[in-house]
C-alpha atoms as a PDB file:
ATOM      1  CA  UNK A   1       9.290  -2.651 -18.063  1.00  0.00           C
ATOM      2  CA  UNK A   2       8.620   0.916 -17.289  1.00  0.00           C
ATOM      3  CA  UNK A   3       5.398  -0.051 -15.115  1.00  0.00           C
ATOM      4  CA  UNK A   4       7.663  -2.653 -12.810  1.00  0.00           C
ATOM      5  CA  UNK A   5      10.554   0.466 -12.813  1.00  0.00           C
ATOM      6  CA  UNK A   6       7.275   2.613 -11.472  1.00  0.00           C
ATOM      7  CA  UNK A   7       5.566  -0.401  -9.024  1.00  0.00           C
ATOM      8  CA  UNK A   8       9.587  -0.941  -7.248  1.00  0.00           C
ATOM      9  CA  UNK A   9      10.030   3.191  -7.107  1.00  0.00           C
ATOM     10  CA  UNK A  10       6.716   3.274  -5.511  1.00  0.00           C
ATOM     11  CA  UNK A  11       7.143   0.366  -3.213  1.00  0.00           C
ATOM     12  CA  UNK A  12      10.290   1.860  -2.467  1.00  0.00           C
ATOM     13  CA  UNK A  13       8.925   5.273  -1.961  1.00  0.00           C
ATOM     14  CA  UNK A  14       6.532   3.448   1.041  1.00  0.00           C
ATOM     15  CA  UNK A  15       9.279   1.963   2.774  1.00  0.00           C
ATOM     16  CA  UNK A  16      11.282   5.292   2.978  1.00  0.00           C
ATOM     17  CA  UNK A  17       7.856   6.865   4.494  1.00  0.00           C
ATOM     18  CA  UNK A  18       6.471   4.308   6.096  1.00  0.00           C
ATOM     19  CA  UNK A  19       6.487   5.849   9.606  1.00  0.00           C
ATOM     20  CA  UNK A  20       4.641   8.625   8.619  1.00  0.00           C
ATOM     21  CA  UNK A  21       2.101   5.934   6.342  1.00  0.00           C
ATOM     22  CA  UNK A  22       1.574   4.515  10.143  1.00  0.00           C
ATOM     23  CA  UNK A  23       0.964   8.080  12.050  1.00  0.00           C
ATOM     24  CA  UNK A  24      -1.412   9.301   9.388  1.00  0.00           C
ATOM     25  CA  UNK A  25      -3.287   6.000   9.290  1.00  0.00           C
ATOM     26  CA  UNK A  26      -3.591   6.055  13.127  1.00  0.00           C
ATOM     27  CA  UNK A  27      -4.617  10.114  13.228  1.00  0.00           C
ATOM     28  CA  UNK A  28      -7.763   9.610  10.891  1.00  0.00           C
ATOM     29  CA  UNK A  29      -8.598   6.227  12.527  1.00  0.00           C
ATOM     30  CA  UNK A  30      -8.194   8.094  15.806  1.00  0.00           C
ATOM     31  CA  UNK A  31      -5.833   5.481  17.325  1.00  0.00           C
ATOM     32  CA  UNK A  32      -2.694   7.140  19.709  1.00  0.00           C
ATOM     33  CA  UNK A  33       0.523   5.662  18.699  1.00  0.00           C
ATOM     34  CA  UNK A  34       1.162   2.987  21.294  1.00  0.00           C
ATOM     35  CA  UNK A  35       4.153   0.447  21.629  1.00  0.00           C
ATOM     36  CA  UNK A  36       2.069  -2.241  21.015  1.00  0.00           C
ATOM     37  CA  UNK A  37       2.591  -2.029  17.422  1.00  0.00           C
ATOM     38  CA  UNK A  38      -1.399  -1.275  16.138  1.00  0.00           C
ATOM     39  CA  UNK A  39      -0.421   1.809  13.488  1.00  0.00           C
ATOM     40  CA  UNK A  40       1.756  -0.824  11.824  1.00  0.00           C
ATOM     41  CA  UNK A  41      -0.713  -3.594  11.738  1.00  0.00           C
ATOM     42  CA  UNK A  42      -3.036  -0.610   9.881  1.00  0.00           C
ATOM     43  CA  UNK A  43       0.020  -0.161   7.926  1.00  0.00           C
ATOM     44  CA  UNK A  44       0.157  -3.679   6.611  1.00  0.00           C
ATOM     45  CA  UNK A  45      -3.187  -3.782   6.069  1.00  0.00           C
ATOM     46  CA  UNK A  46      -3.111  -0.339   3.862  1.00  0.00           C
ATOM     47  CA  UNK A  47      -0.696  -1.845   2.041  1.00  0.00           C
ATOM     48  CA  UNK A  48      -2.223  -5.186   1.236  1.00  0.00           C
ATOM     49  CA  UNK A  49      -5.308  -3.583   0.656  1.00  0.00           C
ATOM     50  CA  UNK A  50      -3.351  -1.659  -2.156  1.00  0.00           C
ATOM     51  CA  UNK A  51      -1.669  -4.986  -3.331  1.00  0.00           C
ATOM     52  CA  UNK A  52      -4.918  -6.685  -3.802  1.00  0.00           C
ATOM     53  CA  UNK A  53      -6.646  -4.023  -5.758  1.00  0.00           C
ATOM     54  CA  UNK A  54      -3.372  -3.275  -8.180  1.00  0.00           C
ATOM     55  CA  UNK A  55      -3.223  -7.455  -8.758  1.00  0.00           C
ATOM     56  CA  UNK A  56      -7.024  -7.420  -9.023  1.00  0.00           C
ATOM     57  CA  UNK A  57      -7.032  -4.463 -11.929  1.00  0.00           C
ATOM     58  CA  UNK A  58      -4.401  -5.826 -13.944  1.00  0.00           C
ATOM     59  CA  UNK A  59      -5.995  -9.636 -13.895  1.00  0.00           C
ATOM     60  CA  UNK A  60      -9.223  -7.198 -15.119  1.00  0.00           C
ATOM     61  CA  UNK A  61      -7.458  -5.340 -17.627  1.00  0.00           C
ATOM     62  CA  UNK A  62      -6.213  -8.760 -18.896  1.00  0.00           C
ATOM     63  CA  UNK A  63      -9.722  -9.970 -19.911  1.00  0.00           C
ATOM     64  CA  UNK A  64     -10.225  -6.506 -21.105  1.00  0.00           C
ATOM     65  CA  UNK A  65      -7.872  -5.813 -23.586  1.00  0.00           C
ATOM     66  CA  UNK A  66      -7.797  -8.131 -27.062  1.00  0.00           C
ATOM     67  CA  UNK A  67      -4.454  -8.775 -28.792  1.00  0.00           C
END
């Protein structure tokens, strides 16, 4: 229970900063903010980047640890 309460604060935590996720991602990939929405789409796939390797340690850990 207390790693969901941490996984939603932290999810929630990236939503309130999300903007600056985007600028950061652009300045060290060396792309200007633009309207046509490219920091975002570096954003997204940050984040799903992040998803995948959470989802993909915890299916690990699951063969890892004997009950």
């Amino acid at each position: 229970m207390i790693a969901l309460a941490v996984l939603a604060l932290t999810l929630l935590h990236a939503i309130l900063h999300w903007s600056w996720i985007c600028a950061t991602l652009g300045t060290l990939l060396n792309v200007k903010a633009d309207k046509s929405g490219r920091n975002s789409l570096y954003g997204i796939i940050l984040l799903l980047l992040l998803i995948a390797l959470i989802v993909g340690a915890i299916c690990w850990l699951k063969t890892q640890v004997q009950f």
